[in-house]
Protein backbone atom coordinates (compact mmCIF):
# COMPACT_ATOMS: atom_id res chain seq x y z
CA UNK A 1 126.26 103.49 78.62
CA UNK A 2 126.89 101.77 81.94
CA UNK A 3 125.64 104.58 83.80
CA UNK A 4 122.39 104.88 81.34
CA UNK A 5 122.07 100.97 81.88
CA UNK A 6 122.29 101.62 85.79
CA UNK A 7 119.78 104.67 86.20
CA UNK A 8 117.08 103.21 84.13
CA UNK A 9 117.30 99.25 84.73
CA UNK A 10 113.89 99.18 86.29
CA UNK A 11 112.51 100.71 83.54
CA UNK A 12 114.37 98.11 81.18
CA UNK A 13 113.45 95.24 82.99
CA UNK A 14 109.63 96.17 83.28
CA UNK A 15 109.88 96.83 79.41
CA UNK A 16 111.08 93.39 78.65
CA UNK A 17 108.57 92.03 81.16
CA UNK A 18 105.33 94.00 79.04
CA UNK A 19 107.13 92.89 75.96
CA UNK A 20 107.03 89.34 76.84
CA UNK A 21 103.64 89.46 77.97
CA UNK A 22 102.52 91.13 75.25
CA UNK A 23 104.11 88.75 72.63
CA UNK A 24 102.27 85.80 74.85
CA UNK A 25 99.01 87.22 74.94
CA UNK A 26 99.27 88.02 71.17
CA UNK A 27 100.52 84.28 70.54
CA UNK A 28 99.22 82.24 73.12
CA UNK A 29 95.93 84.52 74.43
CA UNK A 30 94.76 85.49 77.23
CA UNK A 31 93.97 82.45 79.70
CA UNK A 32 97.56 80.61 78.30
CA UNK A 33 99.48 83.35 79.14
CA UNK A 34 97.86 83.53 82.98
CA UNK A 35 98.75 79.74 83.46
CA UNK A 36 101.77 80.55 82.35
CA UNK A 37 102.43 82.91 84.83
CA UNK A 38 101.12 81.32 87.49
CA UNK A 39 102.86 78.36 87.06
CA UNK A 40 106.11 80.27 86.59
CA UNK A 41 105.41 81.97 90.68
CA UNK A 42 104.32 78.57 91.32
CA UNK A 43 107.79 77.32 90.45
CA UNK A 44 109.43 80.05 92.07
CA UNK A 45 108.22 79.90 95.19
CA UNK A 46 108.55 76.48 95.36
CA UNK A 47 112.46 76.77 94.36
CA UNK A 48 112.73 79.38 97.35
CA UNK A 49 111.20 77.44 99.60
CA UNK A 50 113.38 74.69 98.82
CA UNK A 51 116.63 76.87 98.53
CA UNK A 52 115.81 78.57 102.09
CA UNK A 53 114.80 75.18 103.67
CA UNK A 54 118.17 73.28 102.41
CA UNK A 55 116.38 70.66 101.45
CA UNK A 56 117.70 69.99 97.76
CA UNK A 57 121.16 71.33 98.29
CA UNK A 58 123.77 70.27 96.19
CA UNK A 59 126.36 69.77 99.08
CA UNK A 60 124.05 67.83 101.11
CA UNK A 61 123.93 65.32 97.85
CA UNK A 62 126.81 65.47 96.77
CA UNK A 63 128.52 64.30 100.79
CA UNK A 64 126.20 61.48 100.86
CA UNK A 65 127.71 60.47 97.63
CA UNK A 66 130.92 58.66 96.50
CA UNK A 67 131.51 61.59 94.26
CA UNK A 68 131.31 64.43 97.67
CA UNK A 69 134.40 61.95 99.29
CA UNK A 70 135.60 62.19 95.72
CA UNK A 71 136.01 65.72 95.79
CA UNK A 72 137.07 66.49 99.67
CA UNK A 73 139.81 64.14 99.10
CA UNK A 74 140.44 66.20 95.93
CA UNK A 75 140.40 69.63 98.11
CA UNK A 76 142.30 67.68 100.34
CA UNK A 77 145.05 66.95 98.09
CA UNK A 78 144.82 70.30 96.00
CA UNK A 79 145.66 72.13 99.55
């Protein structure tokens, strides 16, 4: 099953992908489902851009908070 999983996940994945689409367009129509999309690449792209730019990263936040000295006194202790 693994191997069947493994040799045909492109196909899978672009199955579920036309399903979903499909279901939208049937529930939501046509110009719905494109904002939807859209806004979903929108959303990605921004979350990239973001991720690769460091900008919202969770360690960054979390050291200029009480709860980052918090937890590298906690490493601290732990090693």
């Amino acid at each position: 099953m693994q191997e069947f999983l493994q040799r045909y996940r492109d196909g899978i994945i672009g199955g579920g992908i036309g399903l979903i689409l499909a279901i939208l367009l049937l529930m939501i129509g046509f110009l719905k489902t494109l904002l939807v999309i859209v806004c979903t690449f929108v959303g990605a792209f921004i979350g990239i851009y973001l991720n690769r730019t460091g900008f919202l990263s969770v360690s960054k936040i979390l050291e200029d908070r009480k709860i980052g000295r918090l937890l590298r006194w906690k490493n601290k202790i732990t090693k």
